[in-house]
Protein backbone atom coordinates (compact mmCIF):
# COMPACT_ATOMS: atom_id res chain seq x y z
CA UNK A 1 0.00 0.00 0.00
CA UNK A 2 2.68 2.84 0.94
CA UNK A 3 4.29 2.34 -2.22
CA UNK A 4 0.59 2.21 -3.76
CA UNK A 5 0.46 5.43 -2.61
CA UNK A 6 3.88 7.39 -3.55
CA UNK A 7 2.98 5.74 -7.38
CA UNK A 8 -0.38 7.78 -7.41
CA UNK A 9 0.73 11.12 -5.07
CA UNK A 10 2.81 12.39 -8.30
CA UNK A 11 -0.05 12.02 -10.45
CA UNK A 12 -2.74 13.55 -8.21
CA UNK A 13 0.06 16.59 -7.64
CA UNK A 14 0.27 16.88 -11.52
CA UNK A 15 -3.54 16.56 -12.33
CA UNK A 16 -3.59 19.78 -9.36
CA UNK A 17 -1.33 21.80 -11.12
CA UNK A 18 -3.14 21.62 -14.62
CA UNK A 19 -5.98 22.92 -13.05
CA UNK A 20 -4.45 25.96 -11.09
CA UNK A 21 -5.90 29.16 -11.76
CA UNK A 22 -3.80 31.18 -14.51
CA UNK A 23 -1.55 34.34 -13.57
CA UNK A 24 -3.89 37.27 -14.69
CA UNK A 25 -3.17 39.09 -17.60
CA UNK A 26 -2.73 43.10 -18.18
CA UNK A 27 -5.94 44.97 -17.36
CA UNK A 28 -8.25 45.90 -20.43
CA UNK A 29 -8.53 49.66 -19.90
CA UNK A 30 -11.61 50.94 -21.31
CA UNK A 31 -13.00 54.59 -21.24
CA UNK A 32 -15.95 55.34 -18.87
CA UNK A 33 -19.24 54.26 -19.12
CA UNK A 34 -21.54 56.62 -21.08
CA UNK A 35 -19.39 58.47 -23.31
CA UNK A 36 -19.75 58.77 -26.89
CA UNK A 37 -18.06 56.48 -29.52
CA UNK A 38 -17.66 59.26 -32.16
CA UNK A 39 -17.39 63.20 -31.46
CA UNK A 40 -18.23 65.12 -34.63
CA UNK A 41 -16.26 68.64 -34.49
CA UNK A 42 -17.93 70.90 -37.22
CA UNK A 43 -17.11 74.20 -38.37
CA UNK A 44 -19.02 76.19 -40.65
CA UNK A 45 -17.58 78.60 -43.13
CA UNK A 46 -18.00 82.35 -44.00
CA UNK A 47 -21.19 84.19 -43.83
CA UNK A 48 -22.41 85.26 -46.82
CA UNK A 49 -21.79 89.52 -47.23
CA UNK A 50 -23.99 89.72 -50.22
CA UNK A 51 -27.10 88.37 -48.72
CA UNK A 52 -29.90 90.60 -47.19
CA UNK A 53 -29.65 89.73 -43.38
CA UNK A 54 -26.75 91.57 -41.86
CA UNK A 55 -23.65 89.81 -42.22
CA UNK A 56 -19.89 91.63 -41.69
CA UNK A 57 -17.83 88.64 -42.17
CA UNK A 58 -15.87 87.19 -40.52
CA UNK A 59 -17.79 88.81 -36.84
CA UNK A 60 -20.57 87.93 -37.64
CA UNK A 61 -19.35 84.35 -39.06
CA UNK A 62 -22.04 81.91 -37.48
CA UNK A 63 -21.99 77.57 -36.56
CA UNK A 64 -24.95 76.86 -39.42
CA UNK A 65 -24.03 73.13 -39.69
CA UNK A 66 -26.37 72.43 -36.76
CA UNK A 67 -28.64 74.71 -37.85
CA UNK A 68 -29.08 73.19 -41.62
CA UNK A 69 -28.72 69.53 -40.39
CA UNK A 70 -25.63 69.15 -42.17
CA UNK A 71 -23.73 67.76 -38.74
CA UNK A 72 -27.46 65.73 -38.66
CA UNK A 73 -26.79 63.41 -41.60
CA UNK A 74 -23.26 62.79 -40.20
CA UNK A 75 -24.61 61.97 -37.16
CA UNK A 76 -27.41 59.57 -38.38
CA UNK A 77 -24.54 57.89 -40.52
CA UNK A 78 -22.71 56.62 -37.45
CA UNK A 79 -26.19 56.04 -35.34
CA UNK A 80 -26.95 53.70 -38.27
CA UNK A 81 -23.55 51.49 -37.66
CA UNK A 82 -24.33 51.43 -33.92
CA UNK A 83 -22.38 54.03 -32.65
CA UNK A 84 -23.07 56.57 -30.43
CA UNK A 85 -21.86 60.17 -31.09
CA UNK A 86 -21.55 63.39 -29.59
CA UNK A 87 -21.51 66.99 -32.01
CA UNK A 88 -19.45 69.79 -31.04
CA UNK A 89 -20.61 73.28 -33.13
CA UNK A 90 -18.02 75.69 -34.03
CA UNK A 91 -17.85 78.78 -36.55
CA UNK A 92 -15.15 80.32 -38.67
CA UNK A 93 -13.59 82.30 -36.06
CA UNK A 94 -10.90 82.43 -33.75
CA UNK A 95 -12.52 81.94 -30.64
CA UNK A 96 -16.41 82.58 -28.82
CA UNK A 97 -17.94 85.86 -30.18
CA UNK A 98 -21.14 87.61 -30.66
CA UNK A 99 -23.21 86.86 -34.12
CA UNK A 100 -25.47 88.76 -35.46
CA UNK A 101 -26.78 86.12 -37.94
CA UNK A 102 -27.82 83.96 -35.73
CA UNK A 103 -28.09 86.33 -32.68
CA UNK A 104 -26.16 84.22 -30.33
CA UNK A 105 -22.73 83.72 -29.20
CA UNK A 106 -21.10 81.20 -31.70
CA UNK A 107 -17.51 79.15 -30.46
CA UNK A 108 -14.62 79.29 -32.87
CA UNK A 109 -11.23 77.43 -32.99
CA UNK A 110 -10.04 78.15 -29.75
CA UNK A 111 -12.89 76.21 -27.97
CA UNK A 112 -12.58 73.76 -30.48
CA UNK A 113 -9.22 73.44 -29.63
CA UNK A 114 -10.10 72.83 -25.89
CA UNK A 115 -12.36 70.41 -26.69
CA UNK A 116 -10.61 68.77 -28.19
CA UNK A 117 -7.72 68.07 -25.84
CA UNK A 118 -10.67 67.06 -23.53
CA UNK A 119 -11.47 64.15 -25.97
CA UNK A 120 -8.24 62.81 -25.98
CA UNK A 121 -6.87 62.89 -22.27
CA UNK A 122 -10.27 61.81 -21.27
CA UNK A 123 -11.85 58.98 -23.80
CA UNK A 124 -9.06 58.62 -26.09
CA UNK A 125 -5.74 58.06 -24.11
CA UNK A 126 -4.51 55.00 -23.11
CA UNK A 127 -7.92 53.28 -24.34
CA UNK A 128 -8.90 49.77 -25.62
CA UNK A 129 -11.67 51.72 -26.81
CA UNK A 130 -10.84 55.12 -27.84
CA UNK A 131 -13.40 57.56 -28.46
CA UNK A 132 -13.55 58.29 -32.43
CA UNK A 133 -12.46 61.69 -33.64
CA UNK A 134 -14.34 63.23 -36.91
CA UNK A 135 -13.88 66.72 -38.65
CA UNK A 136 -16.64 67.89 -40.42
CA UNK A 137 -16.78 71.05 -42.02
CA UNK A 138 -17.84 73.70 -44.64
CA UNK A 139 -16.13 76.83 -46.78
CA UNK A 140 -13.83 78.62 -44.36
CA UNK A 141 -14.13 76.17 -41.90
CA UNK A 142 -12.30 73.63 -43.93
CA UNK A 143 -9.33 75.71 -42.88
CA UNK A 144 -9.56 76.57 -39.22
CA UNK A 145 -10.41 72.12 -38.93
CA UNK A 146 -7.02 71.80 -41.25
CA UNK A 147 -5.52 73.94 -38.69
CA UNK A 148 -6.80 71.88 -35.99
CA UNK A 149 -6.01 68.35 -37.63
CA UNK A 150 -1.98 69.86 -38.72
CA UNK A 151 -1.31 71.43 -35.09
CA UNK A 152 -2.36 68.00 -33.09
CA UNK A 153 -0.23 66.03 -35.41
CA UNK A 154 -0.26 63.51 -32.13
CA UNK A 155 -4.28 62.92 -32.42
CA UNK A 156 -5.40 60.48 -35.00
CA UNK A 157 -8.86 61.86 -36.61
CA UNK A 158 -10.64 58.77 -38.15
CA UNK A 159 -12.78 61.45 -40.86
CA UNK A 160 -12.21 64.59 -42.14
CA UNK A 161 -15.17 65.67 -44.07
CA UNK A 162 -14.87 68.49 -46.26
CA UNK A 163 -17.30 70.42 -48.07
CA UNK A 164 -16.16 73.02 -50.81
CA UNK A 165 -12.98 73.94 -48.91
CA UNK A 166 -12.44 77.81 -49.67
CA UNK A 167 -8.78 79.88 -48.43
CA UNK A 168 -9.57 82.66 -50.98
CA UNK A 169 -10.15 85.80 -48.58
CA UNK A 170 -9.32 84.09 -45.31
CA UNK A 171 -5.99 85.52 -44.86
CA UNK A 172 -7.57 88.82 -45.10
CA UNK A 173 -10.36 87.98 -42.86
CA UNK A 174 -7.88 86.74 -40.17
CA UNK A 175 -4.28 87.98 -40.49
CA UNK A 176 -4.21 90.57 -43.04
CA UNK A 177 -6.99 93.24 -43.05
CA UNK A 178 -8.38 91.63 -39.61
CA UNK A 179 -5.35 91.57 -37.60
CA UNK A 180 -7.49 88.56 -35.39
CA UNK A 181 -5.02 85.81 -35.16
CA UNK A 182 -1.75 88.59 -34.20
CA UNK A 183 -3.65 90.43 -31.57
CA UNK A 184 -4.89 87.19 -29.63
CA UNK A 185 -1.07 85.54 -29.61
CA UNK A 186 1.33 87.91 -30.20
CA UNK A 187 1.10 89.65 -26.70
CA UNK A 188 0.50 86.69 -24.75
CA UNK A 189 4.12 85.31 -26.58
CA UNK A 190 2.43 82.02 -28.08
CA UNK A 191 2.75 80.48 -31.32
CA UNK A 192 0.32 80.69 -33.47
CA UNK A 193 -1.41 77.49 -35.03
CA UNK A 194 1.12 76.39 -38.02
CA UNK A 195 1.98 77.79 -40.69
CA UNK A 196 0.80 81.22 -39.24
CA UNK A 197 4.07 82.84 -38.31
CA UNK A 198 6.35 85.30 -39.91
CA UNK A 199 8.76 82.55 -41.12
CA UNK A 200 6.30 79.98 -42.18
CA UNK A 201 5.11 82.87 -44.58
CA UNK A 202 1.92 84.14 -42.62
CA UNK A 203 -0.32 82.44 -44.18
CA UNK A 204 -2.31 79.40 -44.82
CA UNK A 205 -3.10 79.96 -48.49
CA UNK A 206 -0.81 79.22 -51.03
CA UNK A 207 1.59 78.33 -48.24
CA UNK A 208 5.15 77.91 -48.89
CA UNK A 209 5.28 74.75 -46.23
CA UNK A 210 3.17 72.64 -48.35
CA UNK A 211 4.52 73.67 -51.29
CA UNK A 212 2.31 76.83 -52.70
CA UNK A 213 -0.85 74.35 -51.75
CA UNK A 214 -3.44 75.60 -49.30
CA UNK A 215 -4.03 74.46 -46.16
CA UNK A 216 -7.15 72.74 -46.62
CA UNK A 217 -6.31 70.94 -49.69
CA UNK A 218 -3.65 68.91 -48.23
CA UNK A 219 -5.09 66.30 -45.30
CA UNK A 220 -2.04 65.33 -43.33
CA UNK A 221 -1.07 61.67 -42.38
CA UNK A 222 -3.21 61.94 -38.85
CA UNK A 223 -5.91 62.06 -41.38
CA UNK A 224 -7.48 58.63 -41.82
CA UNK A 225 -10.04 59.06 -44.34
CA UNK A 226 -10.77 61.90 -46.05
CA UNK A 227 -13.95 62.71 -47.80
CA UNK A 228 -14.54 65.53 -49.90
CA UNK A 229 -17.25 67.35 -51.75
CA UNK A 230 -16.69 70.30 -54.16
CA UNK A 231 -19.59 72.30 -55.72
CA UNK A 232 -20.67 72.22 -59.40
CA UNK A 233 -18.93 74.50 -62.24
CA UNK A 234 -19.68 77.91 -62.21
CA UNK A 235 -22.18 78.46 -65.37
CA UNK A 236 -23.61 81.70 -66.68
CA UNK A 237 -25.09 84.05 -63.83
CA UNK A 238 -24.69 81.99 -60.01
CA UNK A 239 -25.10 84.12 -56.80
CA UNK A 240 -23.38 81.74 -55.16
CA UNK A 241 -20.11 81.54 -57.39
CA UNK A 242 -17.62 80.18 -55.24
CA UNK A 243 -15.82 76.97 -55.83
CA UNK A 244 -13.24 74.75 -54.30
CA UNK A 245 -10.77 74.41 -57.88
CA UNK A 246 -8.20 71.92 -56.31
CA UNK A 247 -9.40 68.05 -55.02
CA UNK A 248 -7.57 67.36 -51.89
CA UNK A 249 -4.71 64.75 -51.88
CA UNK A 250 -1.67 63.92 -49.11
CA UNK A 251 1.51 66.08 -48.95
CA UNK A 252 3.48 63.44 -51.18
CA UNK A 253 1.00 64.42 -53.67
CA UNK A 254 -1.56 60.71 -53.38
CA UNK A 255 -5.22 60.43 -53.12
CA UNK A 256 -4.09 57.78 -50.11
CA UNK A 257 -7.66 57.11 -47.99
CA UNK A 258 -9.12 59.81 -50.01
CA UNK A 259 -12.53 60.17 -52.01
CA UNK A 260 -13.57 63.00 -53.85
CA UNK A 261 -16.57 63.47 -55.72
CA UNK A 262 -17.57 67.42 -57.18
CA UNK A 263 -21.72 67.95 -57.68
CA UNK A 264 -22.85 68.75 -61.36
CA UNK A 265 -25.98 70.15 -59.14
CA UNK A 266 -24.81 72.23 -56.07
CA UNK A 267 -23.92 74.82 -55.36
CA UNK A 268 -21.24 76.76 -52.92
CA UNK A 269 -24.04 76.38 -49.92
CA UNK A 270 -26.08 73.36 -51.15
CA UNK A 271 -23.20 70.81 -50.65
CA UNK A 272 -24.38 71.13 -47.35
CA UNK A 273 -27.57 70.40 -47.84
CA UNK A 274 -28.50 67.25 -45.87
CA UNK A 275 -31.19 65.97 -47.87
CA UNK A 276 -28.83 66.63 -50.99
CA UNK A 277 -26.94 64.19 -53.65
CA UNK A 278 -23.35 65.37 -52.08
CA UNK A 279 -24.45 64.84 -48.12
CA UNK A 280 -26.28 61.73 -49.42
CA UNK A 281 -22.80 60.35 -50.66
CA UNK A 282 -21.32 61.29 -47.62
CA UNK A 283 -23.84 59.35 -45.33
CA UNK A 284 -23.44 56.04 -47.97
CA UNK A 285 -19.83 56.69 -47.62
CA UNK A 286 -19.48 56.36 -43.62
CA UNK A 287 -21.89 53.66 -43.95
CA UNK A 288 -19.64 51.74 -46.49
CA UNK A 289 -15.90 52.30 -44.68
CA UNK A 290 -17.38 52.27 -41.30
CA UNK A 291 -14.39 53.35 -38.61
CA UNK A 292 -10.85 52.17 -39.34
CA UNK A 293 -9.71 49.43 -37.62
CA UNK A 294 -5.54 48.62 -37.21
CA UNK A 295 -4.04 46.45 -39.94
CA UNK A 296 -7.34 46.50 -42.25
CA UNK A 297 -7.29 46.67 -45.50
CA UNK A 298 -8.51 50.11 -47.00
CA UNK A 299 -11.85 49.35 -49.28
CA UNK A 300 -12.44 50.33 -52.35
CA UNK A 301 -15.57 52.62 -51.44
CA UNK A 302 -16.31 52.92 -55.73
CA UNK A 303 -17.55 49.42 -55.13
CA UNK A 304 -18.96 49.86 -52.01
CA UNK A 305 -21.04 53.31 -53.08
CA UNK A 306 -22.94 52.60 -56.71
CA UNK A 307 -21.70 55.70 -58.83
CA UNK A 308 -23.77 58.81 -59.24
CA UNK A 309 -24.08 60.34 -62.77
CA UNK A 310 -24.74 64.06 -60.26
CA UNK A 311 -21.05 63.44 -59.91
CA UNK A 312 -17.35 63.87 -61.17
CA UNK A 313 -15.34 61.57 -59.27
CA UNK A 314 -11.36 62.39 -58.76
């Protein structure tokens, strides 16, 4: 019996140790409970001068996305995949300021800004689960979100979405005739948002650091997807005459992760028009790519998204 017994003790030992309870593994960080999957950061463009409610741009420059449904249809794209998303409404200025267009005070890059770094230290950081950044935006505001997107080089934005992206008259609204951008960071010694300063040429149109391109026709690598929308060619007599002439692409000159489609039917203000053949391709669009995941394989969204004869596609 004794030796009975030192012949099984090894093997009841052994069966013990297969079933002993694993070493745990490195906590799953995920970001708290209740906060949104996507934020949406919009920025609407110039207000129009020649219209008849009072408008002296860029003061009175007003956040109309909301107001048209425009950040709406982006919105209901992502609700659609399950996701649950939170809108932040900015206008084409530098920071909060009286309107009197929409007879409120509007937010403008600065709060944007501040938001922003919210979203990351708080639901993006160290996150399994990172809250999803998008850039939506409209005229003028295609170049205070470029600003945003080249100046957090460090913050990955899943979408930009850009509607008619105008630069013509912004320097002159903001740096030139409007002295805006100077008088808020010059005397407090800060930089101002790249490539604003004296030796970056002052400017973000035609800018010599991106090689006489503007601003907002160049999304940079942090960039995911970009998604773009240019109005129709100006023909005959159009109020609304203004045009973005050049489809985005990357600063090594590729169309990498971007999609650009220009209306034969819309105009400068009706590419934001939610119910619209240019918002509807942008809703089909999100639908189609869905939010970038690591290591997948970029689709080809021209056979995801049936062409449109409304459309040129670049």
């Amino acid at each position: 019996m004794p030796r009975l017994i030192l012949w099984i003790l090894p093997l009841l030992l052994a069966a013990c140790s297969i079933f002993q309870r694993p070493e745990p593994g490195p906590t799953i960080k995920l970001r708290p409970s209740g906060t949104p999957d996507v934020v949406i950061i919009g920025f609407a463009g110039r207000c129009a001068s020649i219209t008849l409610q009072p408008c002296n741009p860029p003061f009175d420059n007003w956040s109309y996305l909301q107001d048209r449904g425009t950040q709406q249809a982006v919105i209901d794209a992502f609700n659609s995949l399950g996701y649950t998303t939170e809108y932040f409404n900015a206008s084409a200025y530098l920071y909060r300021h009286y309107s009197r267009v929409s007879k409120r005070e509007d937010l403008g890059y600065l709060e944007a800004e501040a938001y922003l770094n919210r979203v990351v230290k708080d639901w993006v950081a160290d996150y399994a689960n990172p809250t999803r950044i998008v850039l939506l935006a409209h005229s003028h505001g295609t170049v205070w979100a470029s600003l945003l997107a080249w100046n957090h080089p460090d913050v990955k934005f899943d979408y930009f979405i850009s509607l008619d992206g105008i630069c013509f008259w912004w320097p002159e609204d903001n740096l030139k005739k409007n002295r805006i951008i100077e008088s808020y960071y010059d005397p407090l010694g800060l930089r101002r948002p790249w490539p604003l300063n004296p030796e970056e040429g002052e400017t973000a149109c035609a800018s010599k650091e991106l090689g006489g391109k503007d601003v907002n026709d160049v999304f940079p690598e942090n960039v995911y997807y970009g998604l773009e929308a240019i109005s129709k060619d100006v023909i005959g007599l159009n109020v609304n005459y203004l045009q973005d002439h050049d489809p985005n692409i990357r600063a090594d000159g590729s169309k990498r992760r971007i999609w650009t489609i220009k209306s034969r039917t819309e105009d400068h203000s009706e590419v934001t028009n939610p119910a619209g053949p240019a918002m509807h391709w942008v809703a089909d669009a999100i639908k189609a790519l869905k939010v970038p995941k690591d290591g997948e394989a970029v689709p080809r969204l021209i056979q995801l998204v049936p062409q449109n004869r409304s459309f040129v596609y670049y």
